[in-house]
C-alpha atoms as a PDB file:
ATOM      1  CA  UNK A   1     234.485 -60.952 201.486  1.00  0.00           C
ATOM      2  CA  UNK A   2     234.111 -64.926 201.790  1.00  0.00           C
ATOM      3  CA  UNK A   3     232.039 -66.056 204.677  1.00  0.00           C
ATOM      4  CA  UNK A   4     231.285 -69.515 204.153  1.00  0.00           C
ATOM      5  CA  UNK A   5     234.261 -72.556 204.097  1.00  0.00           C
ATOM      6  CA  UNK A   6     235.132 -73.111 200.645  1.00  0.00           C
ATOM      7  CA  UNK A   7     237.459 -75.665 198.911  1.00  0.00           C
ATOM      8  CA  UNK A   8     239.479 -75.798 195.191  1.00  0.00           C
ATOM      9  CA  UNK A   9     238.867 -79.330 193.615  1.00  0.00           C
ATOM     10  CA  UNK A  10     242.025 -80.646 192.782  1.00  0.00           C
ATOM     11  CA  UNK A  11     241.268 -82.583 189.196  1.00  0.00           C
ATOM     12  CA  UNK A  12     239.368 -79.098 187.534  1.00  0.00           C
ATOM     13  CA  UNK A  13     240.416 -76.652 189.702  1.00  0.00           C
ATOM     14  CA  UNK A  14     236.676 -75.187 190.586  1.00  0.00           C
ATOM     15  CA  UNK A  15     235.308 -74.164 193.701  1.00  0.00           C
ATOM     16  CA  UNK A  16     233.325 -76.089 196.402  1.00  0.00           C
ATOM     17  CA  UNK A  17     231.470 -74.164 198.716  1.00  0.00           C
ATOM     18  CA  UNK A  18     230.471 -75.586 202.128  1.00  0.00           C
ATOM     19  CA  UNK A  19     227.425 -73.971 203.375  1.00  0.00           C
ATOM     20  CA  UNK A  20     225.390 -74.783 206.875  1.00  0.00           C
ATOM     21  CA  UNK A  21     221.875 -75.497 206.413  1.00  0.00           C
ATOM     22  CA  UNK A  22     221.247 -72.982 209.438  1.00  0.00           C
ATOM     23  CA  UNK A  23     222.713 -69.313 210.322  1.00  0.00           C
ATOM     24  CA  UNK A  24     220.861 -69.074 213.229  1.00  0.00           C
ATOM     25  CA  UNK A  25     222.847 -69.653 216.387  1.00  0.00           C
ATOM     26  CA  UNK A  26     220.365 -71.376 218.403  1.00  0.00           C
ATOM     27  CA  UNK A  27     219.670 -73.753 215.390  1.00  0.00           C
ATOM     28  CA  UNK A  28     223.108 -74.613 214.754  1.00  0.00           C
ATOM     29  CA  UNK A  29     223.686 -75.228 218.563  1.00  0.00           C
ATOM     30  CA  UNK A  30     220.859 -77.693 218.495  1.00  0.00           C
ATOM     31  CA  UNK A  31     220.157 -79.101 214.982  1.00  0.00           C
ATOM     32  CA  UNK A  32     223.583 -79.400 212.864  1.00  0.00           C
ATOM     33  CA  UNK A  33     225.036 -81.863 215.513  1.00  0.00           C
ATOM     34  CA  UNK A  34     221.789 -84.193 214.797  1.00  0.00           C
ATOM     35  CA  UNK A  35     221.741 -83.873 211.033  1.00  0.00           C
ATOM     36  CA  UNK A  36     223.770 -86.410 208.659  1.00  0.00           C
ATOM     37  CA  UNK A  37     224.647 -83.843 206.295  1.00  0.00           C
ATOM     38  CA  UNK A  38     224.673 -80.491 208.128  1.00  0.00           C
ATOM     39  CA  UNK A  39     226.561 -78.388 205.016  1.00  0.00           C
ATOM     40  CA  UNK A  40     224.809 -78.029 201.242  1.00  0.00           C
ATOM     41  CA  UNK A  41     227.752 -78.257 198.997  1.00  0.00           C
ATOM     42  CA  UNK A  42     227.577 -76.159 196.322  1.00  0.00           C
ATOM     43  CA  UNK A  43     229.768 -76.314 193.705  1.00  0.00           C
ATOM     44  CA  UNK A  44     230.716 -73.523 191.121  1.00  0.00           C
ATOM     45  CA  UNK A  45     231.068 -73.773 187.300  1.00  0.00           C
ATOM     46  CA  UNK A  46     234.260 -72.176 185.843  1.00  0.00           C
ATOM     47  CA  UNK A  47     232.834 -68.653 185.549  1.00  0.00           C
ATOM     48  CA  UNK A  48     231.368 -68.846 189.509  1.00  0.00           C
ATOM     49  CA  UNK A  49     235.418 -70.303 190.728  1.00  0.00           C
ATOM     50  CA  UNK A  50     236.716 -67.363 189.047  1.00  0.00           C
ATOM     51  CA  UNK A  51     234.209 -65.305 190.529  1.00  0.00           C
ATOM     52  CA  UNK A  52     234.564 -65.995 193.555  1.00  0.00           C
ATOM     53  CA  UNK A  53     238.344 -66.275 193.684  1.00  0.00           C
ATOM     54  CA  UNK A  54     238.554 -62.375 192.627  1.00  0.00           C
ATOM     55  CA  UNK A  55     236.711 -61.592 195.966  1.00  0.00           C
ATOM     56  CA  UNK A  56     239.672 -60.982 198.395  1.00  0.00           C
ATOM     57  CA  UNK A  57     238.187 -58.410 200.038  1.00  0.00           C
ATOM     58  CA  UNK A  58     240.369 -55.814 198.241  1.00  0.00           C
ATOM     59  CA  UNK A  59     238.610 -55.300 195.195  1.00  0.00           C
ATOM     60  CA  UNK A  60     235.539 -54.035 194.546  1.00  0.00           C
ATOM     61  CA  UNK A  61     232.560 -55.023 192.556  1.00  0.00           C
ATOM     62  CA  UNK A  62     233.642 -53.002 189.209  1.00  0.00           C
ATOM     63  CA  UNK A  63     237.075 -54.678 188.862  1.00  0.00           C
ATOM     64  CA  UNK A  64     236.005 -57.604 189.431  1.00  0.00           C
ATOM     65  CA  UNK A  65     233.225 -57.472 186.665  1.00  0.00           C
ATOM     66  CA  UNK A  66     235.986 -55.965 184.716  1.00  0.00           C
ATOM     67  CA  UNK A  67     239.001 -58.746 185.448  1.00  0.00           C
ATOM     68  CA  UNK A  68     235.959 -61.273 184.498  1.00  0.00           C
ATOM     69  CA  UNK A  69     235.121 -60.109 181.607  1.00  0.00           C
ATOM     70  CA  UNK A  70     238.809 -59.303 180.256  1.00  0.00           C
ATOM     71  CA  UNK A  71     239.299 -62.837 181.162  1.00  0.00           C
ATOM     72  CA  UNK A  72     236.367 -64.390 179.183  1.00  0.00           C
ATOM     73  CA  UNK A  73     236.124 -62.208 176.816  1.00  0.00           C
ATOM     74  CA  UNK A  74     233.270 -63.436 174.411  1.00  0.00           C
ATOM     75  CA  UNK A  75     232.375 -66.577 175.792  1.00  0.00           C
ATOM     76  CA  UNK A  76     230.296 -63.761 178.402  1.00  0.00           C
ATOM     77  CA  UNK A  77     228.077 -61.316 177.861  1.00  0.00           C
ATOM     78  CA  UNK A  78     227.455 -58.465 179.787  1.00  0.00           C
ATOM     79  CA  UNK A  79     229.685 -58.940 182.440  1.00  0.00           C
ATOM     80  CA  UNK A  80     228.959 -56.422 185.228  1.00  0.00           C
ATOM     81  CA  UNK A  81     225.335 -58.479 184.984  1.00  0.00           C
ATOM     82  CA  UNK A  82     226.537 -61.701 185.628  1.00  0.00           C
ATOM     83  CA  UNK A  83     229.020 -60.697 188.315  1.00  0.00           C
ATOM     84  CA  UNK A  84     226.198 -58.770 190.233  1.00  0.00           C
ATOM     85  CA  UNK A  85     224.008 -61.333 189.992  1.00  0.00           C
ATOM     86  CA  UNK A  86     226.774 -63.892 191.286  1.00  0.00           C
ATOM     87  CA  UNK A  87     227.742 -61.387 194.608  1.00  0.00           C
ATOM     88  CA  UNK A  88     223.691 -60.711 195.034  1.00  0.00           C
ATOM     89  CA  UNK A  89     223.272 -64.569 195.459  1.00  0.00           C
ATOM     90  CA  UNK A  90     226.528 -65.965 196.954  1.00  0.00           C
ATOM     91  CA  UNK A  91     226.391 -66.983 200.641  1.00  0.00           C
END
């Protein structure tokens, strides 16, 4: 399931994640409101948008690996690989 604010460019259609700099509450309170940029922006290739547009919270890990690769096809290679490493490391 998402947890961080997110955003779909509107020219290519990729993702745009909005991330604070801090998760813990007593930093937030205190730092964020003092920092020019409080958010990293991060934002995803075309394989990451479609990655992370296939978590809804209603399917799992395995279906999404396997709507990924069905929808790449050869232009990715081991699928279920890349799309556990993506969900290990997105916020």
């Amino acid at each position: 399931m998402r947890q961080v604010e997110w955003e779909r460019n509107t020219e290519t259609k990729k993702i745009i994640l909005i991330v604070p700099k801090f998760s813990n509450v007593l930093l937030r309170k205190h730092l964020l409101p003092r920092l020019n940029k409080p958010h990293f922006i991060i934002k995803l290739d075309e394989l990451g948008s479609f990655v992370w547009e296939q978590c809804d919270g209603k399917r799992n890990a395995k279906q999404i690996a396997e709507a990924f690769g069905n929808h790449f096809g050869e232009k990715v290679q081991e699928p279920y690989v890349r799309t556990a490493k993506f969900l290990h490391n997105a916020p």
